[in-house]
Protein backbone atom coordinates (compact mmCIF):
# COMPACT_ATOMS: atom_id res chain seq x y z
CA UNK A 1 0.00 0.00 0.00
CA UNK A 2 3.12 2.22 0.68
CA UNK A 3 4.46 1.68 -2.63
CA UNK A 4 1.17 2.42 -4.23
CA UNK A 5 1.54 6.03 -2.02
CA UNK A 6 4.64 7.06 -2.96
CA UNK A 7 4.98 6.22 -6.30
CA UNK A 8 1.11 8.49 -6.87
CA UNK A 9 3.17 11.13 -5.47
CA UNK A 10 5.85 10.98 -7.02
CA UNK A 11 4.26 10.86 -10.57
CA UNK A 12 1.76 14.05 -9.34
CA UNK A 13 5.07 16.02 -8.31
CA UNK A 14 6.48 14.78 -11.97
CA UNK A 15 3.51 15.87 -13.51
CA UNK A 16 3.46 19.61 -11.45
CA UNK A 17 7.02 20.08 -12.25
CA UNK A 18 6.20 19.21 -16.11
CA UNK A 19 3.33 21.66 -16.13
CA UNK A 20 5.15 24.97 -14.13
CA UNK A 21 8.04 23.93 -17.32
CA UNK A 22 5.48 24.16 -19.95
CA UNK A 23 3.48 27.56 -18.29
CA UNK A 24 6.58 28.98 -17.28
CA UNK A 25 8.81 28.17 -20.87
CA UNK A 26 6.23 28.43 -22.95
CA UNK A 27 4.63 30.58 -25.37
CA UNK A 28 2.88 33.38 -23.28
CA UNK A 29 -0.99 32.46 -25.60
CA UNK A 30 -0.25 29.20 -23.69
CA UNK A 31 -0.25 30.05 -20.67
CA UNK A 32 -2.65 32.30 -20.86
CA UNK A 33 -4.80 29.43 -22.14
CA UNK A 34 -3.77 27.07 -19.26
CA UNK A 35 -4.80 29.94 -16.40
CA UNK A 36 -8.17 30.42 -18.12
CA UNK A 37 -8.56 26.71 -18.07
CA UNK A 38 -7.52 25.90 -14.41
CA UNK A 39 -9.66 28.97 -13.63
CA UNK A 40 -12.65 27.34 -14.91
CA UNK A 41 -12.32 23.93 -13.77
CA UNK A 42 -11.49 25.95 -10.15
CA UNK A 43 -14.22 28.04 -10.62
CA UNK A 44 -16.78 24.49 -11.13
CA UNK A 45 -14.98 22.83 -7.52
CA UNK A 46 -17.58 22.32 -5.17
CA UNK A 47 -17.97 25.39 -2.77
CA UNK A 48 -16.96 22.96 0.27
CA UNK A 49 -13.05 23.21 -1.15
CA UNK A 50 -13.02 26.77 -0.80
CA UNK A 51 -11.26 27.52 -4.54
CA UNK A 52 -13.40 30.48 -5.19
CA UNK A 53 -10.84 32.98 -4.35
CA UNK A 54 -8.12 30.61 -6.48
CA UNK A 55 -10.48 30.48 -9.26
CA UNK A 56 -10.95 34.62 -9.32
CA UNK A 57 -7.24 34.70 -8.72
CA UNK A 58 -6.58 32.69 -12.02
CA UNK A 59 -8.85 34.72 -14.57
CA UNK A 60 -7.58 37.57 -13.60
CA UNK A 61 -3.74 36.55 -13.92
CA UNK A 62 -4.87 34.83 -17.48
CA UNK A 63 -7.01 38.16 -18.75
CA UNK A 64 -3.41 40.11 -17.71
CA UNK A 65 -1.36 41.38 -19.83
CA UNK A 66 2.21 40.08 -19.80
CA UNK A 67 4.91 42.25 -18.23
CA UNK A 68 8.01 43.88 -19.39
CA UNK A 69 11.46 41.71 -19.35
CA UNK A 70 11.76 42.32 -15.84
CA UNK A 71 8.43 41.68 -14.53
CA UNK A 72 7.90 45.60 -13.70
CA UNK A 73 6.18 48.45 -14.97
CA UNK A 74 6.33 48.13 -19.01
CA UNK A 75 8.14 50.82 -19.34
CA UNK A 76 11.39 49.68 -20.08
CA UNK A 77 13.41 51.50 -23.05
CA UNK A 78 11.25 54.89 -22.99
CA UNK A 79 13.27 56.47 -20.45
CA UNK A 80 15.42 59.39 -21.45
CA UNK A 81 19.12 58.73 -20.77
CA UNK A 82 20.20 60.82 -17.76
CA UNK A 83 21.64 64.38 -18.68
CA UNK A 84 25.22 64.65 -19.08
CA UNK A 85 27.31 66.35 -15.88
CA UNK A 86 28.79 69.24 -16.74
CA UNK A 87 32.64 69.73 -15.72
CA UNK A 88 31.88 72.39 -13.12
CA UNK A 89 29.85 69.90 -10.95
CA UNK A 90 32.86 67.85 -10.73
CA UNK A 91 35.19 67.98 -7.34
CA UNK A 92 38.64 68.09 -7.93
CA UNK A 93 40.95 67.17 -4.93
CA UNK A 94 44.52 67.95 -5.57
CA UNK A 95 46.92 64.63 -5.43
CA UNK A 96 49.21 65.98 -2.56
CA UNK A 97 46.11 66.60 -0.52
CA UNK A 98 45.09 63.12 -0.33
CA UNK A 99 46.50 61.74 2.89
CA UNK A 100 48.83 58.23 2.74
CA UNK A 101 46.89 55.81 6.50
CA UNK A 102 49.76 53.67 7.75
């Protein structure tokens, strides 16, 4: 019975780690289309579970639109490049000030 146990777990963590691969290395219209369809079988549980708040959580990550490289705020690239310095703004510490510690 033990054997039976472990090896069902094993295969479901298998099968987990094969489908966060596929969502997370796939296409983005793929995992869009695997939220939307967890969300619905989530959203037909039985109340008893408790997956409502999963199920809401689900549509709205697969009706999302995907972010930027880094995850952030989309607005990567439209930043202006920071003004140059002018020379002036510069501090200039002459060589025989600088102090030798021992």
């Amino acid at each position: 019975m033990n054997s039976i146990l472990d090896d069902s777990l094993v295969g479901l963590v298998l099968l987990v780690s094969a489908g966060y691969a596929v969502t997370s290395l796939g296409p983005r219209n793929l995992r869009r289309r695997v939220l939307a369809a967890l969300s619905r079988v989530t959203a037909r549980a039985p109340a008893v579970l408790g997956l409502r708040r999963t199920a809401e959580w689900l549509a709205v990550a697969s009706a999302g639109k995907a972010h930027g490289a880094c995850g952030g705020c989309d607005s990567c690239g439209s930043k202006q490049a920071p003004a140059q310095k002018s020379p002036e703004a510069e501090v200039r510490v002459p060589v025989a000030k600088i102090g030798r510690r021992a």
